[in-house]
Protein backbone atom coordinates (compact mmCIF):
# COMPACT_ATOMS: atom_id res chain seq x y z
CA UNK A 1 128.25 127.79 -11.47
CA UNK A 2 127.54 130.44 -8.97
CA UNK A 3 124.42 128.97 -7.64
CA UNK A 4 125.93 125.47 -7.30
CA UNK A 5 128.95 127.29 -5.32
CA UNK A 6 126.15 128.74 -3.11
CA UNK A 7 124.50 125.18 -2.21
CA UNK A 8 127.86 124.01 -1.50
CA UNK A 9 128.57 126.12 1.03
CA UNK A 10 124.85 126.22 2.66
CA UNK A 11 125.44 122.20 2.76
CA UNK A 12 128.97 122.84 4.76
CA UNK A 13 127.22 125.16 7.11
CA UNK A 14 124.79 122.85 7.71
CA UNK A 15 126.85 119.97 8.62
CA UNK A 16 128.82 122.28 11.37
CA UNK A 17 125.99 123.28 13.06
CA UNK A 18 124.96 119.67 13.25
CA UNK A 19 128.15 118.89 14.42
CA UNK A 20 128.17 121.20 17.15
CA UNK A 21 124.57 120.39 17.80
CA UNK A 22 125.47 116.84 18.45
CA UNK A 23 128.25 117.69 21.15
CA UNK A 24 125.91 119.91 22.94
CA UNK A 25 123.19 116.62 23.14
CA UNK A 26 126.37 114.95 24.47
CA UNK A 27 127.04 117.16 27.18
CA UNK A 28 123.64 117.72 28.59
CA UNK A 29 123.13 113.64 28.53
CA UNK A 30 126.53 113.26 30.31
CA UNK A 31 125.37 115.61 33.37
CA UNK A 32 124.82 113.14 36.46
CA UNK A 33 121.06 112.42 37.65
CA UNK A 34 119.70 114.02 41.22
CA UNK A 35 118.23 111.19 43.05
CA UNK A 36 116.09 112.89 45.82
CA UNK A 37 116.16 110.97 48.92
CA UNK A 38 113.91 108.09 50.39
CA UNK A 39 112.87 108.32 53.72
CA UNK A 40 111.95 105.48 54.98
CA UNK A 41 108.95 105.34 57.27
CA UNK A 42 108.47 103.79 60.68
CA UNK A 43 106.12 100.64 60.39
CA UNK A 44 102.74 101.32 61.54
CA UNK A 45 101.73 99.71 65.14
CA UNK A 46 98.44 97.39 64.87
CA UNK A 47 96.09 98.02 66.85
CA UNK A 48 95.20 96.06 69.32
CA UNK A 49 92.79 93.12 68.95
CA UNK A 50 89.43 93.92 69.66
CA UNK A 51 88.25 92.69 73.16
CA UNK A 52 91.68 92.55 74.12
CA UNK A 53 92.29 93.35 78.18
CA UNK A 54 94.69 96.78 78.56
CA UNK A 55 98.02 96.55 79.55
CA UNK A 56 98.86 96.44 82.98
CA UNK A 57 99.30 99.66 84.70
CA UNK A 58 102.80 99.75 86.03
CA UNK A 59 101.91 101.29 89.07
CA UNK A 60 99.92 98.26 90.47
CA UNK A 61 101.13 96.19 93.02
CA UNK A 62 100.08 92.89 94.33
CA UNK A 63 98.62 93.02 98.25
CA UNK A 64 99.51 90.53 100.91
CA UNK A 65 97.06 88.18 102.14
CA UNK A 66 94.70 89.18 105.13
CA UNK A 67 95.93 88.67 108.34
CA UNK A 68 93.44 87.46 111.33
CA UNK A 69 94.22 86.41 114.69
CA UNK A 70 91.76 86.24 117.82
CA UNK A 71 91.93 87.89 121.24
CA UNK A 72 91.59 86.67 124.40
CA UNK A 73 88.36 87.64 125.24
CA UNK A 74 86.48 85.87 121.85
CA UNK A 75 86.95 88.34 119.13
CA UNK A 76 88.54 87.59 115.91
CA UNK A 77 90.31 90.70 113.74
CA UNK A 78 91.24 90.82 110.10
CA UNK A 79 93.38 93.20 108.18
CA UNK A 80 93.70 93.37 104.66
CA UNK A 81 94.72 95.54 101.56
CA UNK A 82 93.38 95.94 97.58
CA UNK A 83 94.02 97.84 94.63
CA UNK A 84 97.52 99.21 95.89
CA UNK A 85 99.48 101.52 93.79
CA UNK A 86 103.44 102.49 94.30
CA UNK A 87 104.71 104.36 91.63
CA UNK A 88 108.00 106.27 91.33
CA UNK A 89 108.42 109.90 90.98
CA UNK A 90 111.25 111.98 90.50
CA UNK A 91 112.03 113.86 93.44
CA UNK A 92 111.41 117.94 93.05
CA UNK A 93 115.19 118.45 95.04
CA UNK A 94 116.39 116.27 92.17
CA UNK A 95 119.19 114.89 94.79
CA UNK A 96 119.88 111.20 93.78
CA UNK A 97 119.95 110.61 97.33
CA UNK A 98 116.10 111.28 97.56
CA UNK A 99 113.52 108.84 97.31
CA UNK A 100 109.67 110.17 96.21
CA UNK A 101 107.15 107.93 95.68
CA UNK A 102 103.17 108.15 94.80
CA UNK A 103 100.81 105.46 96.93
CA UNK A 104 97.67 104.37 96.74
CA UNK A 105 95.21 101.24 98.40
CA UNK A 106 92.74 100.46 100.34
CA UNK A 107 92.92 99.25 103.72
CA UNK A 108 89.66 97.56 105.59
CA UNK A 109 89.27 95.69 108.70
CA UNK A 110 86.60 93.98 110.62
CA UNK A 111 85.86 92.45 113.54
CA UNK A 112 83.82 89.93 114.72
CA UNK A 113 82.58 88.79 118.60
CA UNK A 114 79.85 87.98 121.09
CA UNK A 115 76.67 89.23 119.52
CA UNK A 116 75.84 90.71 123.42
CA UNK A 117 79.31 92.91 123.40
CA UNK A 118 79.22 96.62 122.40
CA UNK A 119 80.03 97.65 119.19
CA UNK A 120 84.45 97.56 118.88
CA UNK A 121 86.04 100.77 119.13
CA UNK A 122 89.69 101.96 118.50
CA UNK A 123 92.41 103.13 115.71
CA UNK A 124 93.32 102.10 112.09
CA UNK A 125 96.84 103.59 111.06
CA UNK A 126 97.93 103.33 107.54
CA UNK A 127 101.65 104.46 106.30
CA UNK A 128 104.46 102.96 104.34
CA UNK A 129 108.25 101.92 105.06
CA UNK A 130 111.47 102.75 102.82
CA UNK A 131 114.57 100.75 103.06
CA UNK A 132 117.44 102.09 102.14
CA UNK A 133 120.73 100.29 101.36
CA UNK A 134 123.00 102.85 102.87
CA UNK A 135 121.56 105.86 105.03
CA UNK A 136 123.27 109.58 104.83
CA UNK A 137 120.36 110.98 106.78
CA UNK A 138 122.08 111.09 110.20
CA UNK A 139 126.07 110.89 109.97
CA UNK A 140 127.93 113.68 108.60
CA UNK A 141 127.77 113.19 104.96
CA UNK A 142 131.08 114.42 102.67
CA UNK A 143 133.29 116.19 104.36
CA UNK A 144 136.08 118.17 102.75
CA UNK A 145 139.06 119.09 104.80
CA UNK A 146 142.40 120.92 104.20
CA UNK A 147 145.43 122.66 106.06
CA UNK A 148 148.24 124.17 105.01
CA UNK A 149 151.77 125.82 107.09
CA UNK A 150 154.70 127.57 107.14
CA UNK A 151 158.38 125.83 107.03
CA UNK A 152 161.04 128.50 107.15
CA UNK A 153 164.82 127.71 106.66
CA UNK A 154 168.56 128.21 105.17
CA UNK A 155 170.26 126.84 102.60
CA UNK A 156 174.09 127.44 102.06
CA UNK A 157 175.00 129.10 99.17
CA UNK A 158 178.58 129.73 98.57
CA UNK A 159 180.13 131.69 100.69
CA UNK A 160 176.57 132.84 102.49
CA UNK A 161 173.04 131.06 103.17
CA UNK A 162 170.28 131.89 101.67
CA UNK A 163 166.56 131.82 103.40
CA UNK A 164 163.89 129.51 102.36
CA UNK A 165 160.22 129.16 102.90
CA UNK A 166 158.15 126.03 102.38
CA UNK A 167 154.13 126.53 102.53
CA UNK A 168 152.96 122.53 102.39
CA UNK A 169 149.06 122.28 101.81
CA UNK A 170 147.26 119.36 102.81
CA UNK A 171 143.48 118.00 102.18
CA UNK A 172 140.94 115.21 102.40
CA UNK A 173 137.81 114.20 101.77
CA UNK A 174 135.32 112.30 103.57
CA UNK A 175 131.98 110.26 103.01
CA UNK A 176 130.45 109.05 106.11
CA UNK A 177 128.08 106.08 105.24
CA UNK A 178 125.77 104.26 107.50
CA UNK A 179 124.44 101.37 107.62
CA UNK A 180 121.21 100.55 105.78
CA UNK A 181 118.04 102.21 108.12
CA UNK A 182 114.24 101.35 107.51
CA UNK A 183 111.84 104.70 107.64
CA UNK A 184 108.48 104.70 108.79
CA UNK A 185 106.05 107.24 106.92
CA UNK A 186 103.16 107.08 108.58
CA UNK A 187 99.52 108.50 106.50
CA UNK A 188 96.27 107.88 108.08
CA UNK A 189 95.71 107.08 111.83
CA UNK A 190 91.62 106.72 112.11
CA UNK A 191 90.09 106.84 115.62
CA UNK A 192 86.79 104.40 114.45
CA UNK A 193 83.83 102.75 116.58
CA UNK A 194 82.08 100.20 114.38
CA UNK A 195 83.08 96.61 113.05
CA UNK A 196 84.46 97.49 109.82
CA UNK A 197 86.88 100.57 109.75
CA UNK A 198 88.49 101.66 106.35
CA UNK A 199 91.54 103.99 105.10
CA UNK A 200 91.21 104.96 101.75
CA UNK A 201 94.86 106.52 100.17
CA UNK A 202 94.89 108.02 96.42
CA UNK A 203 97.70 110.29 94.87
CA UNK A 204 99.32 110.31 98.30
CA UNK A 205 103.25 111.15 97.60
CA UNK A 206 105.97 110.54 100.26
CA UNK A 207 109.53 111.13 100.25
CA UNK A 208 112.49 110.47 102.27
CA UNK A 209 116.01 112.22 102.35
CA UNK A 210 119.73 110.83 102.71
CA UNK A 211 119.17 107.40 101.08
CA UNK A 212 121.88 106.08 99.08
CA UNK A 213 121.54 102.84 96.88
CA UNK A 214 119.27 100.19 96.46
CA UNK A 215 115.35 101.15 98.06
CA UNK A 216 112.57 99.13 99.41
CA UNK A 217 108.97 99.90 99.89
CA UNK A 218 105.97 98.21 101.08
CA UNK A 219 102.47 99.09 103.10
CA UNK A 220 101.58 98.70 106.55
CA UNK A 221 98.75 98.82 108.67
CA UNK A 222 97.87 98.67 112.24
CA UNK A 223 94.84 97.88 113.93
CA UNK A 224 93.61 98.29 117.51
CA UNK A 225 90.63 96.80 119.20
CA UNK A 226 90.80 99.34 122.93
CA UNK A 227 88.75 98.59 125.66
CA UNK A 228 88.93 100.56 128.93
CA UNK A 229 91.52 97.29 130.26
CA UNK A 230 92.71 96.23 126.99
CA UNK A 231 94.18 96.52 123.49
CA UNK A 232 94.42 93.89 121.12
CA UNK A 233 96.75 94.99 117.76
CA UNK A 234 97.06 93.30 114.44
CA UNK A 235 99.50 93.68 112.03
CA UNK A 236 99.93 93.87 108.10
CA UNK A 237 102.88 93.80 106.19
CA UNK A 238 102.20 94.25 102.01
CA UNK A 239 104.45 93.17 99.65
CA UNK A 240 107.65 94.31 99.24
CA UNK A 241 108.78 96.39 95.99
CA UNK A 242 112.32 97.02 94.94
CA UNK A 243 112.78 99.94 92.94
């Protein structure tokens, strides 16, 4: 009897552990899962085909066609431009009323006459031009003004008057604007003797002050045929870049 008693109670033991056993399984499988994060990555850029030409360099700019004319006494002068670069740069000041720009090109000429004249002889000048929309460079700019006073007085009171004093402050502000002005930034002026003078530009950076709104820029060039009783000048206008 005692011994069945005993494997009785082992048998009740038994099943409460099991049945605390089992909750604890249900707790831990009730416990929400951690999901770590997907990071999704940025596609991968193909390469470009092979043979393919670069892309364009954004500094490049298309040149004007050559311009010719003749002279009176038989010799025919061209001008013309290649490889021209205008590229913008911010301005060091850091004024948004300064314009800074790097240039580049090359500008040849050549000249052509009576195979019994003396070699030509005289200047190539090379340089730019910025248009502004509205100029700030020669009129007064902003302007603040102000003034202010003294108004004394009386106001009655009952049976006295009582002084007063009024200080009134006034002010203003003024922009003075101009109308839109073209600057001339000249780079290269070349004394030459020969048929075919050249002006090579590279990295050159020019800047102008006081420009407000929209900006144009193209090339020039200039060229002189001198003799000791004459000068005959071409000019050559590049294309013109908004920026």
């Amino acid at each position: 009897m005692t011994v069945r008693h005993g494997l009785r109670r082992g048998v009740a033991v038994v099943a409460v552990c099991g049945v605390f056993g089992g909750a604890g399984v249900g707790t831990a499988a009730a416990d929400p899962e951690v999901v770590e994060p997907v990071v999704a990555e940025a596609p991968a850029v193909p390469p470009p085909p092979e043979g393919a030409p670069p892309p364009p360099d954004p500094a490049l700019v298309p040149s004007s066609p050559a311009a010719t004319t003749t002279s009176p006494d038989g010799w025919t002068l061209t001008l013309s431009a290649r490889d021209e670069t205008q590229l913008v740069i911010p301005p060091l000041t850091t004024a948004i009323s300064t314009r800074e720009y790097e240039v580049g090109g090359i500008f040849s000429a050549s000249m052509t006459g009576p195979e019994e004249a003396e070699p030509p002889r005289g200047s190539l000048e090379v340089g730019y031009q910025i248009g502004c929309g509205i100029d700030m460079s020669t009129s007064n700019g902003v302007t603040l003004s102000g003034n202010i006073g003294l108004t004394p007085g009386l106001v009655l009171a009952g049976a006295g008057a009582v002084p007063t004093a009024l200080t009134p402050i006034g002010g203003g502000l003024t922009v003075a604007l101009k109308p839109g002005i073209i600057n001339t930034v000249p780079v290269s002026k070349k004394e030459f003797e020969g048929a075919e003078p050249w002006v090579m530009v590279d990295g050159f950076r020019i800047k102008i002050d006081g420009c407000v709104g929209e900006s144009f820029i193209r090339s020039y060039a200039f060229l002189t045929r001198s003799t000791p009783v004459s000068d005959a000048v071409l000019a050559w206008y590049g294309v013109t870049k908004k920026v």
